[in-house]
Protein backbone atom coordinates (compact mmCIF):
# COMPACT_ATOMS: atom_id res chain seq x y z
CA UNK A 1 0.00 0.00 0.00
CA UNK A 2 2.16 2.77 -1.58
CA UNK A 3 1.26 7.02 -1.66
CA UNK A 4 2.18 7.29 -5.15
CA UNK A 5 1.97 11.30 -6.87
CA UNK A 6 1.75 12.47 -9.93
CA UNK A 7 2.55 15.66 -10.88
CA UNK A 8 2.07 17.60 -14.73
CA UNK A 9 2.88 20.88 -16.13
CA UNK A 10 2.18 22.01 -19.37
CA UNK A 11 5.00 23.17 -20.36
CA UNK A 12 8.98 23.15 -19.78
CA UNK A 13 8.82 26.61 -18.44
CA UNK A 14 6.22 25.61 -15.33
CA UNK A 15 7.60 25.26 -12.29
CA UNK A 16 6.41 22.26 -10.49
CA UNK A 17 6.62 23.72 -6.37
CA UNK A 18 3.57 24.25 -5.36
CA UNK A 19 2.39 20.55 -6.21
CA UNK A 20 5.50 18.93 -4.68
CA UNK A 21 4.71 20.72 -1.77
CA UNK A 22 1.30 18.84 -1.76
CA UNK A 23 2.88 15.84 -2.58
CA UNK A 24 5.26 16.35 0.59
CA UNK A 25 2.26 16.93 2.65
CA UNK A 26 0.45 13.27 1.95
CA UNK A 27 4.43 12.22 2.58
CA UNK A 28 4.00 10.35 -0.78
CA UNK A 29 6.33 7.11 -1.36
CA UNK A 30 7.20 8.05 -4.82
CA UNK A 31 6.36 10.86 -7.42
CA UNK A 32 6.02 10.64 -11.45
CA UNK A 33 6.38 14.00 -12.22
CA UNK A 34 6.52 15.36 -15.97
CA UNK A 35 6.35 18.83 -17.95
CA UNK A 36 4.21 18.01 -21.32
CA UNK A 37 0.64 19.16 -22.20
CA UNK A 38 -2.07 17.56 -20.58
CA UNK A 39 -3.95 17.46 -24.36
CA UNK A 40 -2.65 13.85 -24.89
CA UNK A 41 -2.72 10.60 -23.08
CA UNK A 42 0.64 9.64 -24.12
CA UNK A 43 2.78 10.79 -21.82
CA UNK A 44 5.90 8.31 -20.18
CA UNK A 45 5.82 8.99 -17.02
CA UNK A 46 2.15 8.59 -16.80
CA UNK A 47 1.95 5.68 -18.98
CA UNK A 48 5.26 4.59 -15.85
CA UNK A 49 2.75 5.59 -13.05
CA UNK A 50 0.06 3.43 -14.44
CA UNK A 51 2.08 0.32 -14.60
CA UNK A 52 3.87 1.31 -11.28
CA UNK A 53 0.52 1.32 -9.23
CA UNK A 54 -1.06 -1.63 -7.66
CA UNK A 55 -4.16 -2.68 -5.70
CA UNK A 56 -4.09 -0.83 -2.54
CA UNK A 57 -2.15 2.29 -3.69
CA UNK A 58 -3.55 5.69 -3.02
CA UNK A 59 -2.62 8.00 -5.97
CA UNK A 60 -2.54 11.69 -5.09
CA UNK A 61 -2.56 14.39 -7.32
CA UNK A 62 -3.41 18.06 -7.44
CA UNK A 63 -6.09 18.34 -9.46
CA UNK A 64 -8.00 15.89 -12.17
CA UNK A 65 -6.65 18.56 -14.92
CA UNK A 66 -3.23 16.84 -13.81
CA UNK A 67 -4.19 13.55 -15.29
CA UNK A 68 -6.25 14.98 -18.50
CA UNK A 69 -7.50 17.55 -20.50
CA UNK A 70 -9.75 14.87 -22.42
CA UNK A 71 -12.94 14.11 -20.66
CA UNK A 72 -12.52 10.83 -22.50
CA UNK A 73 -8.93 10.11 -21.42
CA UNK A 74 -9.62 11.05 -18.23
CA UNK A 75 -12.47 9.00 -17.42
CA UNK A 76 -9.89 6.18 -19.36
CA UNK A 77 -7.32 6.49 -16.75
CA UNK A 78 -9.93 6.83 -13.82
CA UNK A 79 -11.67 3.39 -15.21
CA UNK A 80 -7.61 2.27 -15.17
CA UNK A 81 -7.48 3.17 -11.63
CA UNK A 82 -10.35 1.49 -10.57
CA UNK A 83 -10.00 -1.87 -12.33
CA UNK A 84 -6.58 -2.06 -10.60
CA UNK A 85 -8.15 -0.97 -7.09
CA UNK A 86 -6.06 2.58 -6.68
CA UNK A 87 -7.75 4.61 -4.56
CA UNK A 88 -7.55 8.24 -6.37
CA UNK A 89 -6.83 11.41 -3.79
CA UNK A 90 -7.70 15.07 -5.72
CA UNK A 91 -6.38 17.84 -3.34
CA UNK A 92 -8.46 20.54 -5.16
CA UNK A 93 -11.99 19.11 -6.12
CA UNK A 94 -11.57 17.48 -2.77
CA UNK A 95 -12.06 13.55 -4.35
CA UNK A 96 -11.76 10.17 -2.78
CA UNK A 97 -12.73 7.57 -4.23
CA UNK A 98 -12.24 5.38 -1.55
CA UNK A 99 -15.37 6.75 0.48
């Protein structure tokens, strides 16, 4: 049972702070953290934090535009999630899906 994060910025120039600091506030295990728009699903160190995951895991992130832009791909990765048994933790939209 692992605290996994995942952190995205759009773009190389983004800084990244404010969500590690969220991250270092759940005291995550490990972070997959990646600058590249949030317009596609394929993205490495997402596709990495989907394989990495298991049942039990809590994934944090800071919002659900972290994982997606896509309605489609993000209900994708949610339905990912779920078939694997990650509980998903959204700091801003306040989201559990574990209760």
């Amino acid at each position: 049972m692992s605290k996994i994060g995942y952190i995205r910025v759009s773009s190389e120039h983004q800084e990244t702070a404010r969500q590690q600091e969220i991250m270092n506030n759940y005291k995550v295990d490990r972070i997959f953290s990646e600058k590249i728009s949030g317009a596609t699903a394929d993205r490495p160190q997402l596709k990495a934090m989907l394989d990495y995951v298991r049942e039990g895991d809590t994934l944090y992130i800071e919002s659900i535009s972290r994982l997606g832009r896509s309605t489609k791909d993000l209900l994708n990765i949610i339905d990912t999630l779920t078939e694997k048994g990650v509980t998903l933790i959204s700091h801003k939209e306040n989201i559990d899906t574990d209760t």
